[in-house]
Protein backbone atom coordinates (compact mmCIF):
# COMPACT_ATOMS: atom_id res chain seq x y z
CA UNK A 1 15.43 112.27 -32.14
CA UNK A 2 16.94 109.04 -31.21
CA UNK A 3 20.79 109.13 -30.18
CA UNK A 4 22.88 106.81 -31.62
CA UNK A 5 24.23 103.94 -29.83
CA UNK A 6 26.63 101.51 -30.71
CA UNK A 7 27.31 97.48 -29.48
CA UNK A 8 29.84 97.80 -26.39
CA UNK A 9 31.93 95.49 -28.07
CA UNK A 10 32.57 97.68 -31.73
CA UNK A 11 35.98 98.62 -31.30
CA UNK A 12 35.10 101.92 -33.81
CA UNK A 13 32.97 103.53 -30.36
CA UNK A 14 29.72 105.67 -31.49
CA UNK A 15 29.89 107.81 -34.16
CA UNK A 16 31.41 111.62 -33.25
CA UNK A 17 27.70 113.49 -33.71
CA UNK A 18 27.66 116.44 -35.86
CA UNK A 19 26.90 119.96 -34.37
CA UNK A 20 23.39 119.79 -35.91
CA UNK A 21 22.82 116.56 -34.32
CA UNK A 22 23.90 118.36 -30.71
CA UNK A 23 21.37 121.21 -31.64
CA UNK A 24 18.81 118.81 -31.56
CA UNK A 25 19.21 116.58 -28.76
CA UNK A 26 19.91 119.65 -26.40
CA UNK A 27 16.94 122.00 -27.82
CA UNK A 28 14.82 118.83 -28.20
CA UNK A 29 12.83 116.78 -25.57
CA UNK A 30 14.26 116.12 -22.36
CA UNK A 31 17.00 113.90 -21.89
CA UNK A 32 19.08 112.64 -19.19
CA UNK A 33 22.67 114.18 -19.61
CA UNK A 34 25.61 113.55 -17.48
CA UNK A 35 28.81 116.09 -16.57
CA UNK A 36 31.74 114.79 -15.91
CA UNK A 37 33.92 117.29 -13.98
CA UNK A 38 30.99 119.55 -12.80
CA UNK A 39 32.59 121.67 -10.66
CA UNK A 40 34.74 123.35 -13.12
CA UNK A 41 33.38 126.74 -13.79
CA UNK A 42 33.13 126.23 -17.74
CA UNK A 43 30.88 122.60 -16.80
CA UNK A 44 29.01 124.31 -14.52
CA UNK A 45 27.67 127.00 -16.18
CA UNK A 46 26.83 124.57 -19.22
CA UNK A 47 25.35 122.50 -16.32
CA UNK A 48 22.84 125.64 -15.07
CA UNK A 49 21.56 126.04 -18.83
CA UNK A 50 20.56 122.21 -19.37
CA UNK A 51 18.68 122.64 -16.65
CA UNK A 52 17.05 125.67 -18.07
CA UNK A 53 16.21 123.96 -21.20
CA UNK A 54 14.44 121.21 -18.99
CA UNK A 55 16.84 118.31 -19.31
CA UNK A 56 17.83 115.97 -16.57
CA UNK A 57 20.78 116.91 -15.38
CA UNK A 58 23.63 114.66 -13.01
CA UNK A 59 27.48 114.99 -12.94
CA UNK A 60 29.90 114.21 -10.99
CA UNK A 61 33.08 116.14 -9.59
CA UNK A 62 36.14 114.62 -7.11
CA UNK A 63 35.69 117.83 -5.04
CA UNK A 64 32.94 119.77 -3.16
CA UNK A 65 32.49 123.33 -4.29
CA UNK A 66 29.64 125.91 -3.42
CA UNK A 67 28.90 125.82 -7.41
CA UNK A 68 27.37 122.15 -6.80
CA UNK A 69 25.16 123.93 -4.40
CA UNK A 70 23.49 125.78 -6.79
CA UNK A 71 23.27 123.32 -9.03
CA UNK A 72 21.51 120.92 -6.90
CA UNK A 73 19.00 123.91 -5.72
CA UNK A 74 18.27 124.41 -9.47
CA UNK A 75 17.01 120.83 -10.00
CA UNK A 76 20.54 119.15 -10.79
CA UNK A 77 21.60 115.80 -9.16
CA UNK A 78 25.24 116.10 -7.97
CA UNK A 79 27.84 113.72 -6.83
CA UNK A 80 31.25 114.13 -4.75
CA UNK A 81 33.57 111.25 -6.22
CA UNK A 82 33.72 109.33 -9.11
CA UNK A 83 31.59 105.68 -10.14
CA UNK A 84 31.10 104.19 -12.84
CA UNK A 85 27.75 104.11 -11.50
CA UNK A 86 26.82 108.00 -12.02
CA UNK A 87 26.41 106.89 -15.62
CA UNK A 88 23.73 104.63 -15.79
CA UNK A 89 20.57 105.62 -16.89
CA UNK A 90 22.22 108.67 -18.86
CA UNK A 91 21.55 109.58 -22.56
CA UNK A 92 24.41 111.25 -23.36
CA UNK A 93 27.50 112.32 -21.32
CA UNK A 94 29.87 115.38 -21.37
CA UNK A 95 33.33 115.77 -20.46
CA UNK A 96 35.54 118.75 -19.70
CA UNK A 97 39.00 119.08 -21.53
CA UNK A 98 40.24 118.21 -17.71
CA UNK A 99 38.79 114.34 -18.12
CA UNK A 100 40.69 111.66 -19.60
CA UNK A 101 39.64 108.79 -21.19
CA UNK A 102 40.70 106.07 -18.58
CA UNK A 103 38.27 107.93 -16.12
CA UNK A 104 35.51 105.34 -14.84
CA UNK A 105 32.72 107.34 -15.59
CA UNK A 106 34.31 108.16 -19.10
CA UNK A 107 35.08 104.78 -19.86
CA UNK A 108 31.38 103.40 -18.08
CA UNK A 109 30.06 105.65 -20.77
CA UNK A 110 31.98 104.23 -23.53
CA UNK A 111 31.16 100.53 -22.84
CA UNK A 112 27.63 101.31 -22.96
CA UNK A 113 27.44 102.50 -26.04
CA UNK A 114 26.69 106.34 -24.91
CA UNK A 115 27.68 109.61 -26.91
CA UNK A 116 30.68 111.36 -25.02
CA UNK A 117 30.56 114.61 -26.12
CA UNK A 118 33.03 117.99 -25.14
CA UNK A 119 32.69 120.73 -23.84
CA UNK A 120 33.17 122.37 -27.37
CA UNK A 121 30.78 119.83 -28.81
CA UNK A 122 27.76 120.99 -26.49
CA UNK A 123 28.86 124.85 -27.31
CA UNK A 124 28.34 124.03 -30.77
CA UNK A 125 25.28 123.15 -30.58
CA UNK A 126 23.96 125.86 -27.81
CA UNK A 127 25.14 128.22 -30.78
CA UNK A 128 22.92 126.56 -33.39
CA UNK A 129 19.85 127.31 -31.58
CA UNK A 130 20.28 131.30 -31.31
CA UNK A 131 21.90 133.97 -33.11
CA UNK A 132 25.20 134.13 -31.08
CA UNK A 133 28.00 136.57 -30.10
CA UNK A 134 31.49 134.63 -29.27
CA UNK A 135 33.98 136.88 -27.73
CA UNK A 136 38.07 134.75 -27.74
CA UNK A 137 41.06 136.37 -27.32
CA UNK A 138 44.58 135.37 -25.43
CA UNK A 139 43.15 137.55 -22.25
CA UNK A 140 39.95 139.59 -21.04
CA UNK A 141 37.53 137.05 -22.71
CA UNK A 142 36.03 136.40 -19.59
CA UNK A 143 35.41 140.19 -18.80
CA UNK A 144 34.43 141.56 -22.26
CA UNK A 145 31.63 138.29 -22.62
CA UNK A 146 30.15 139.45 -18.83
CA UNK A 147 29.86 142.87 -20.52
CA UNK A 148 28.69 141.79 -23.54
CA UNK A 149 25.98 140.44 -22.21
CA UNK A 150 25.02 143.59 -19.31
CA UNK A 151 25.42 145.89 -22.67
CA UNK A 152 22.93 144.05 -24.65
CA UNK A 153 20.71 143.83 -21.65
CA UNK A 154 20.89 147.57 -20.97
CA UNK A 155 20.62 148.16 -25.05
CA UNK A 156 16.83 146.63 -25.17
CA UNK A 157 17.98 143.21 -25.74
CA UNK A 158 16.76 139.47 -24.25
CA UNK A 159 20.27 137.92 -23.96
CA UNK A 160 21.12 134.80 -22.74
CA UNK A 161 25.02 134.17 -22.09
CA UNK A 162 28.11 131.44 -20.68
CA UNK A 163 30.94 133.35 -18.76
CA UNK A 164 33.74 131.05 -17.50
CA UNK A 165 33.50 133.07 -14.55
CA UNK A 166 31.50 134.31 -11.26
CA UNK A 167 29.51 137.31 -12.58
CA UNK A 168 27.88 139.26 -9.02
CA UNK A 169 26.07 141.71 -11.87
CA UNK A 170 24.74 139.23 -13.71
CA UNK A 171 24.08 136.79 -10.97
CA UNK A 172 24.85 133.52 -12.51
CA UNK A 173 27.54 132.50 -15.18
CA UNK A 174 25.40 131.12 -16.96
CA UNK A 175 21.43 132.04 -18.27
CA UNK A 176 19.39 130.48 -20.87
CA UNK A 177 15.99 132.24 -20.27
CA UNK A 178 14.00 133.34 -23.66
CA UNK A 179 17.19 135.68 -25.11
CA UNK A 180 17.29 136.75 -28.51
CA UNK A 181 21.47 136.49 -28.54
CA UNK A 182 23.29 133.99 -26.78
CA UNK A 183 26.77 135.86 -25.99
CA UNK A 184 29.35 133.19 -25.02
CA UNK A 185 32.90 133.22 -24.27
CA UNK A 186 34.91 131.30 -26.85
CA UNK A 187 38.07 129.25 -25.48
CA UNK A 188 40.62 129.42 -27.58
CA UNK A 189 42.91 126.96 -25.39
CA UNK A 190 41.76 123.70 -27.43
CA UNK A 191 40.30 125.38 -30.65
CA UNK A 192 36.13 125.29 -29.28
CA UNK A 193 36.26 129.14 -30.47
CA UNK A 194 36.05 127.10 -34.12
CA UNK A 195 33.42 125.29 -33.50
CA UNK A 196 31.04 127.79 -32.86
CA UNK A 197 28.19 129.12 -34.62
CA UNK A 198 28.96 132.88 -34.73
CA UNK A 199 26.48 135.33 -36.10
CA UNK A 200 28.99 138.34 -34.41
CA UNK A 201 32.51 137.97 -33.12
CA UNK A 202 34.65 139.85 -30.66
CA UNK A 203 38.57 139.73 -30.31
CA UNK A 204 40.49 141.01 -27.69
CA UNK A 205 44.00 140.15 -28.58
CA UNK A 206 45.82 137.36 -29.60
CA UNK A 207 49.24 136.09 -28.27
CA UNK A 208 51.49 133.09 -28.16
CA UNK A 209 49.22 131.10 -25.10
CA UNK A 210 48.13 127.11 -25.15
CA UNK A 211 51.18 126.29 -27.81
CA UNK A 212 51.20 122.79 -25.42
CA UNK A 213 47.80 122.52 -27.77
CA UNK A 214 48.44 124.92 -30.95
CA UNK A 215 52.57 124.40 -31.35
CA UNK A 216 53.37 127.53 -32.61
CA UNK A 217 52.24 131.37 -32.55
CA UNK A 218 51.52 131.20 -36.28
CA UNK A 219 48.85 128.25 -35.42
CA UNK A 220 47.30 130.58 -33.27
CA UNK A 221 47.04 133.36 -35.35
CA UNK A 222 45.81 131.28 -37.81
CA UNK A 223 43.17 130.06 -35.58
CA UNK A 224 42.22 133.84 -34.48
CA UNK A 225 41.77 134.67 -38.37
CA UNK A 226 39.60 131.61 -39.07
CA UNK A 227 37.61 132.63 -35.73
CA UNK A 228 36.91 135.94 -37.40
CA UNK A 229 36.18 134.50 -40.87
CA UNK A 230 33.67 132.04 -39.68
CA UNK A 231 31.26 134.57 -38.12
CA UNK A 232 28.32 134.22 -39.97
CA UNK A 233 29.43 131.07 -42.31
CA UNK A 234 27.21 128.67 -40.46
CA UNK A 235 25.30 126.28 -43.44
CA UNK A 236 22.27 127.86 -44.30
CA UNK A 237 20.47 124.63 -42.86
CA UNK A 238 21.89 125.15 -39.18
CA UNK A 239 22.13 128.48 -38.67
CA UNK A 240 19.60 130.02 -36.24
CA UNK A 241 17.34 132.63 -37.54
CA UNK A 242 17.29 136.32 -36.00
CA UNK A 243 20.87 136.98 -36.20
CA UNK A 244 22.16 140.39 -37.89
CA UNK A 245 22.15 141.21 -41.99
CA UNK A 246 25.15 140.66 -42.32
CA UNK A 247 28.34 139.07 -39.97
CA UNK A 248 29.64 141.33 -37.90
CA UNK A 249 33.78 141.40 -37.30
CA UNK A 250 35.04 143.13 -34.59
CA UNK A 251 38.98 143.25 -32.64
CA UNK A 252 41.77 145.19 -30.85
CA UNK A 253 43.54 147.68 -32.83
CA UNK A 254 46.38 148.19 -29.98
CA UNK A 255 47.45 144.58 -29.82
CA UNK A 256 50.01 143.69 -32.25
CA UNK A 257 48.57 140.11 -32.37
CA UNK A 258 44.89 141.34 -32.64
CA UNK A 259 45.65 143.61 -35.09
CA UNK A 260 47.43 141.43 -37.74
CA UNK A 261 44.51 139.13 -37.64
CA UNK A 262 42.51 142.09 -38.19
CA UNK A 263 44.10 143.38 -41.11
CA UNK A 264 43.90 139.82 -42.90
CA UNK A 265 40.25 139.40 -42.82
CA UNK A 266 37.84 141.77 -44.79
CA UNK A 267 35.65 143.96 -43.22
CA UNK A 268 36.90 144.06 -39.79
CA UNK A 269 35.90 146.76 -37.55
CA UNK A 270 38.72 147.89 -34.63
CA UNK A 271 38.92 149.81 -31.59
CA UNK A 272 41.27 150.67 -29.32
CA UNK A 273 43.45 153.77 -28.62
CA UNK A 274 45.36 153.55 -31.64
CA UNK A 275 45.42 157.00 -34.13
CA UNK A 276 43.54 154.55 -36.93
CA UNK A 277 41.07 152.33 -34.69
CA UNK A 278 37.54 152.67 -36.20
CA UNK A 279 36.00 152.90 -32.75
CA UNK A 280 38.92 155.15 -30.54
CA UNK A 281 39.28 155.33 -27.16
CA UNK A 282 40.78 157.81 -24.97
CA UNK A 283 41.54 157.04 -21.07
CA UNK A 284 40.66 160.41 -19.40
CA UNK A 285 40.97 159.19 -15.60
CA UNK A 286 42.94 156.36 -13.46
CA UNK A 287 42.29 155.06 -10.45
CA UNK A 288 42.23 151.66 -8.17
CA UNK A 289 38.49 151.50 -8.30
CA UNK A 290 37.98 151.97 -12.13
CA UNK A 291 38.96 154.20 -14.84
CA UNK A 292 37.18 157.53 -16.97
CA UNK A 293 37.08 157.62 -20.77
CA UNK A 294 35.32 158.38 -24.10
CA UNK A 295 34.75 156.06 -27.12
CA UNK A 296 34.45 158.15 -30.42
CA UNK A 297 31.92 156.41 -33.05
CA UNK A 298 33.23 155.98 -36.60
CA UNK A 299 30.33 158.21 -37.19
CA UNK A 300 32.22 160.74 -34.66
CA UNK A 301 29.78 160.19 -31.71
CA UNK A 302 31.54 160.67 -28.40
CA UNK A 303 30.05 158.19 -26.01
CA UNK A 304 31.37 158.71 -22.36
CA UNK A 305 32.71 155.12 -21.08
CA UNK A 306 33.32 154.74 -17.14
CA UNK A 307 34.25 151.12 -15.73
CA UNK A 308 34.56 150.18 -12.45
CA UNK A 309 37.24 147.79 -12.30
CA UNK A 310 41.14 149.01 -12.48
CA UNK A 311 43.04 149.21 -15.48
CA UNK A 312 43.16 150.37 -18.89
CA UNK A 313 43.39 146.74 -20.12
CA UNK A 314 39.47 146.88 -18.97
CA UNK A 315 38.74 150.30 -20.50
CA UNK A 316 39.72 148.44 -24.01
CA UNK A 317 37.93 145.42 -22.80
CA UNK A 318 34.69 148.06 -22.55
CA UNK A 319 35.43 149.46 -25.98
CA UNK A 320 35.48 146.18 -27.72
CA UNK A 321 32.13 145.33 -26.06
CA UNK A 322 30.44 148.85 -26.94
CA UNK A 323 31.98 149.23 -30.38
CA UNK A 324 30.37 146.07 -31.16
CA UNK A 325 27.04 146.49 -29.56
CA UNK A 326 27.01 149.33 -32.07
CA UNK A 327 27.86 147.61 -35.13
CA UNK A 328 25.02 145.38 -34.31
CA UNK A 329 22.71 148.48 -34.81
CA UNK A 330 22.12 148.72 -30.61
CA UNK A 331 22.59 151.96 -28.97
CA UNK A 332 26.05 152.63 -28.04
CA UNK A 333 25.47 155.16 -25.28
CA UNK A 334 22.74 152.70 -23.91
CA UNK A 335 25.23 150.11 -24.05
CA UNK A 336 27.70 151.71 -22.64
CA UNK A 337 25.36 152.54 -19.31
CA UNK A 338 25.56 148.64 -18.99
CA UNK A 339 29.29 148.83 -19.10
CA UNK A 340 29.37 151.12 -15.99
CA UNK A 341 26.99 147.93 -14.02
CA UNK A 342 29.89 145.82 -14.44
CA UNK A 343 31.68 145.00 -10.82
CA UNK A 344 34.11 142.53 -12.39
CA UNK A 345 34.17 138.84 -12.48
CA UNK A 346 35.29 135.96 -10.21
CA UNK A 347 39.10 135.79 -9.76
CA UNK A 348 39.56 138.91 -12.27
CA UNK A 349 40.79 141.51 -9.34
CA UNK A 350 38.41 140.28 -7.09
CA UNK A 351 38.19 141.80 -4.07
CA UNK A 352 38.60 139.28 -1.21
CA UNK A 353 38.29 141.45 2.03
CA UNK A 354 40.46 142.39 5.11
CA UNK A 355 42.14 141.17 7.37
CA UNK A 356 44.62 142.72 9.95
CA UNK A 357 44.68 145.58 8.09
CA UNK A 358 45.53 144.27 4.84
CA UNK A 359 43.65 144.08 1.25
CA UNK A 360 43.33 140.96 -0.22
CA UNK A 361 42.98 140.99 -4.16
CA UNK A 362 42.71 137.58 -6.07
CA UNK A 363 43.32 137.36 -9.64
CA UNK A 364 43.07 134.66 -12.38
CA UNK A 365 46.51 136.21 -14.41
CA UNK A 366 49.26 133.11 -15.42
CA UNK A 367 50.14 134.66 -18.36
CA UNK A 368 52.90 137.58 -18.09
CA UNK A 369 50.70 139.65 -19.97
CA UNK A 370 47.80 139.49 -17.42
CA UNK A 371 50.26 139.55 -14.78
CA UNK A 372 51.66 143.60 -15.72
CA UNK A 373 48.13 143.93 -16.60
CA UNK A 374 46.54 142.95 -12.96
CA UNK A 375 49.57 144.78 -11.53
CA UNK A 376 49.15 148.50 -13.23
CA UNK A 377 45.74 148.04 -12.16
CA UNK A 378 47.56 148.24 -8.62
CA UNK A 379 49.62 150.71 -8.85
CA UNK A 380 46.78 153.08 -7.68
CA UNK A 381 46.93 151.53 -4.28
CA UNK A 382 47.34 154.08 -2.06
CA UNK A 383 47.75 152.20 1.26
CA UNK A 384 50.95 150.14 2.01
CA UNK A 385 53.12 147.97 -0.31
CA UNK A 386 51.83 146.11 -2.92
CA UNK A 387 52.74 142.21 -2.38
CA UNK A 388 52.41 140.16 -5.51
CA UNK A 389 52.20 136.53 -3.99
CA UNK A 390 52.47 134.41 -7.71
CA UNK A 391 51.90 130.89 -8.45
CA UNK A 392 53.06 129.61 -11.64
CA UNK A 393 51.30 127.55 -13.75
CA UNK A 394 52.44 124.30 -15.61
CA UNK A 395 55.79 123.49 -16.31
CA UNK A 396 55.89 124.31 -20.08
CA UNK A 397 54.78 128.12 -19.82
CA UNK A 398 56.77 128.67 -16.67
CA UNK A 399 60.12 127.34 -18.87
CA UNK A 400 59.26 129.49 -21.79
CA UNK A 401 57.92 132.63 -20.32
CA UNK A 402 60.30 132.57 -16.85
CA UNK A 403 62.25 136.08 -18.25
CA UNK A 404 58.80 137.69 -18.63
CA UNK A 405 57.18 136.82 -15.64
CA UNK A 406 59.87 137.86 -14.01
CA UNK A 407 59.92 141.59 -15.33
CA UNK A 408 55.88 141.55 -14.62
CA UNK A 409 56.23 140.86 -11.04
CA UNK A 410 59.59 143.51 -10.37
CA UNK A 411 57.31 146.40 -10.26
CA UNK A 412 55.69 144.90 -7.23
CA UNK A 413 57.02 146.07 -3.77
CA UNK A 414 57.28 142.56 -2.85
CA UNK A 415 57.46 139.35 -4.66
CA UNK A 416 56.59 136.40 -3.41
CA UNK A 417 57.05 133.24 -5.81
CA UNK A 418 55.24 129.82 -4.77
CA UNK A 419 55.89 126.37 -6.90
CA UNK A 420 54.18 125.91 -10.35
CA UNK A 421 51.19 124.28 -10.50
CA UNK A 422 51.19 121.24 -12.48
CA UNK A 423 47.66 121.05 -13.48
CA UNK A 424 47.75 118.54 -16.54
CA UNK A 425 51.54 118.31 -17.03
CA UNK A 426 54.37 116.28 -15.84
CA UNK A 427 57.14 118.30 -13.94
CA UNK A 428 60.26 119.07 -16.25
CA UNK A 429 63.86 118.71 -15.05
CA UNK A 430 64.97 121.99 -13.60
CA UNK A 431 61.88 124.20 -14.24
CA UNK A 432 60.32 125.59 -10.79
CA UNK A 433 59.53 128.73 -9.35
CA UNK A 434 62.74 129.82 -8.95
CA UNK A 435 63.20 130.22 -12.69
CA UNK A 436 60.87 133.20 -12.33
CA UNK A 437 62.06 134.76 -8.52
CA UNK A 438 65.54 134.89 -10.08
CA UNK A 439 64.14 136.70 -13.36
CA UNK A 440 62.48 139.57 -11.07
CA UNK A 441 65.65 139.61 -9.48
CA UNK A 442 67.64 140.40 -12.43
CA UNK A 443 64.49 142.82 -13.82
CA UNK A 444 65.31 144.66 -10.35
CA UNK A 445 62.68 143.69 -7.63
CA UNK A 446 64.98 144.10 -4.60
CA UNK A 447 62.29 142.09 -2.52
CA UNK A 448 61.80 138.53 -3.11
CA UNK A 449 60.90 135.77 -0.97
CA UNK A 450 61.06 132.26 -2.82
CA UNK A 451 57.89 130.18 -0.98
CA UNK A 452 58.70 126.85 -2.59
CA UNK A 453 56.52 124.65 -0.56
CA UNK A 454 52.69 125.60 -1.29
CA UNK A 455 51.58 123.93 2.10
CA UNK A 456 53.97 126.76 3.88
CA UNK A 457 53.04 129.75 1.82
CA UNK A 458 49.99 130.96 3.81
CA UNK A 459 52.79 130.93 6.97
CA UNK A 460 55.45 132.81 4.51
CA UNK A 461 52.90 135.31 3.65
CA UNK A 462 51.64 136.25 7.19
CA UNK A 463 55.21 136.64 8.25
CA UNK A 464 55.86 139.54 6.39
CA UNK A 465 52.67 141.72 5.92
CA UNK A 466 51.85 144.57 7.73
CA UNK A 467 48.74 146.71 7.84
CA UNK A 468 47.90 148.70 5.30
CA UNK A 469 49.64 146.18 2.25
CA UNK A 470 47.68 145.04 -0.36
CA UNK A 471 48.24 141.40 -1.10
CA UNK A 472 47.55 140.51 -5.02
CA UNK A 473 47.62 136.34 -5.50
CA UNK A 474 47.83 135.91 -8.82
CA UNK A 475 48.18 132.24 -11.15
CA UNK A 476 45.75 129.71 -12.47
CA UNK A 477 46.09 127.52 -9.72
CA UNK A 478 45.11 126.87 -6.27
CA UNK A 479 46.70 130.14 -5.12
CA UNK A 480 43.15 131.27 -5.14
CA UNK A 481 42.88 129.95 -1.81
CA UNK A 482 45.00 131.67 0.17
CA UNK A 483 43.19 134.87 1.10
CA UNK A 484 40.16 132.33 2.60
CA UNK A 485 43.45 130.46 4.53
CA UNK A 486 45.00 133.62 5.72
CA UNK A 487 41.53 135.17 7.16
CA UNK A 488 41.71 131.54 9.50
CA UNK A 489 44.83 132.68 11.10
CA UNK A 490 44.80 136.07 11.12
CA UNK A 491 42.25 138.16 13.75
CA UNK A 492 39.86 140.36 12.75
CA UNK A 493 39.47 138.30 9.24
CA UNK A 494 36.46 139.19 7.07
CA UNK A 495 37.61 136.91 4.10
CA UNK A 496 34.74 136.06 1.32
CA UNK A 497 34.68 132.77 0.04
CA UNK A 498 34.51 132.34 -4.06
């Protein structure tokens, strides 16, 4: 299949390819495709299955990151910078959301007539080669798609699967290999959970998050329902064979958002602790490390569920994943034993290491939401304090959800609040950090440390722990970071580098 290619000079650009026309350049002969923003864990991993399917791959990222490691050891070509230059010779070029369309490479690729494609657009057409399982929701997508994909595997299945995340059970984020079900994690932030191929879906939950993107929580609801209406309503012409009899529908029954989306699309299946969930959970035992629980079939089968990462946010997370598995006809105890392989994700309570006697645990939560969610899963810690060091991120959540955050973090023993991380947005007049340490102050944490200056925080930080604490960084951002920059001035340090 030729790709289509228009003069430099048409002011119209190429034409936007169709899904069906992705299919077949990326499951057809090999081609020369460029990444722009490589790095990023959601390029990367799209990055490691090109290469699987034989194409030559090159991309391009302004930073240095172990990821580009182990792309280059798999057979991809990876630069440290941007040129207009890492273009040439490319077929067809992909962006992350991250990219705009002044970048040089962006804009090399443009001028030459090249197809840009998204993120979403590649997705789209991964899911038009196999029957595929897309798991969205406003939080644990990350951690029910790495499950998804260890439940399957333990069920009998040949999965393939794109996490957005580190997986240590899994190995890689991302495999291709010769799976029967491709089980990717569907980002709801810019709408690519639409423009999927789903044969099964999964949904978590569904809250107000991204309304920079979808304007309003109705929008996003809206979206979630479509999500779960689609599955299965690929045209007959695109749609991969192998996939189930039917479409398979499956979401929360405990969150309010999840479950109004539920109860407007036929033939939804639901789970959750809730008296009238179709698959029901029960949380028998709590701990730091992981918690106990049974999942009761709609059939009545009582299939004992253990997970060993914190939280009864992840014990739901596990009975989405099983109670799906089992509407796809796999068995549910057999996927459940994969369920119990899971060690958690990268940045999803991560365990850091030590250093003078402290924990460090490193989380991905910026939404309030995660943030109570991350911190219950503390509140088994039976050392010292628990010192919630939080970075906000962008200016527009931090202004709408500063009251929230702010009761999230209270239950903390300590509270320490950094500066918001822009990311993609322009600062707004007024709206910092301090919007949320005063809001934990009135939701009555009695110890908070404002840390406006990121550059200070790892010095604000080692001032005030003592051995035995259990430091939780939590936010979107760079905050990530400063576990690894505490272990280099702190003795004794056995930090782990993501």
């Amino acid at each position: 299949m030729t790709l289509p290619r228009n003069d430099a000079g048409d002011p119209s650009g190429p034409r936007h390819p169709s899904a069906s026309d992705v299919a077949g350049w990326l499951g057809g002969e090999p081609r020369h495709i460029h990444l722009i923003g490589l790095a990023g864990t959601g390029i990367s991993a799209l990055a490691m299955i090109l290469v699987e399917l034989g194409h030559h791959v090159s991309g391009s990222d302004q930073r240095s990151a172990p990821v580009l490691d182990r792309l280059v050891e798999a057979g991809a070509v990876a630069h440290v910078g941007h040129d207009p230059g890492h273009v040439e010779g490319a077929d067809l070029v992909i962006c992350s959301t991250a990219i705009r369309a002044d970048h040089p490479e962006r804009v090399a690729a443009t001028s030459a007539g090249l197809p840009v494609l998204t993120r979403a657009d590649a997705l789209a057409g991964l899911t038009r080669l196999r029957p595929s399982i897309a798991v969205s929701g406003t939080h644990g997508k990350t951690t029910s798609t790495a499950m998804m994909a260890l439940a399957l595997r333990s069920a009998g299945a040949r999965v393939s699967w794109l996490v957005g995340s580190t997986v240590p059970a899994l190995e890689t984020a991302a495999s291709w290999g010769d799976g029967e079900w491709f089980v990717v994690e569907a980002d709801e932030s810019d709408d690519t959970h639409l423009a999927l191929a789903r044969a099964a879906v999964l949904l978590t939950n569904a809250e107000g998050e991204h309304l920079d993107f979808h304007g309003t929580l109705g929008r996003v609801i809206d979206g979630y329902v479509e999500f779960l209406e689609g599955a299965g309503a690929t045209d007959p012409d695109e749609a991969p064979s192998g996939g189930p009899a039917r479409p398979v529908r499956v979401a929360g029954a405990d969150d309010p958002g999840a479950a109004l989306v539920g109860r407007a699309v036929e033939g939804v299946i639901t789970f959750g602790t809730a008296s009238d969930a179709d698959w029901r959970l029960e949380v028998l035992g709590r701990s730091v490390t992981g918690t106990t629980s049974t999942l009761t079939s709609p059939s009545g089968e009582v299939i004992p569920l253990s997970v060993s990462v914190p939280g009864d946010h992840n014990a739901t997370n596990a009975a989405g994943v099983v109670a799906l598995a089992g509407e796809l006809g796999f068995d549910p105890f057999r996927a459940a034993a994969g369920v119990a392989a899971f060690t958690g994700t990268g940045r999803r309570f991560e365990h850091r290491g030590v250093a003078k006697g402290v924990s460090f645990i490193d989380d991905y939560a910026h939404h309030p939401t995660e943030v109570a969610a991350t911190l219950a899963a503390a509140s088994g810690w039976e050392g010292g304090r628990v010192v919630a060091v939080f970075q906000p991120h962008l200016y527009s959540r931090t202004q709408r959800l500063a009251d929230r955050f702010g009761a999230a973090l209270a239950v903390a023993d300590v509270v320490v609040v950094t500066d918001v991380f822009a990311a993609r947005e322009d600062p707004i007049e007024g709206v910092d950090g301090t919007l949320i340490s005063a809001a934990a102050r009135r939701h009555g944490a009695t110890d908070v440390v404002d840390a406006p200056d990121r550059s200070t925080l790892v010095e604000v930080v080692a001032a005030l722990i003592r051995p035995g604490d259990l430091v939780l960084t939590m936010g979107a951002g760079d905050v990530t970071a400063v576990a690894e920059e505490l272990g280099a001035v702190l003795p004794g340090a056995v930090i782990e580098t993501p």
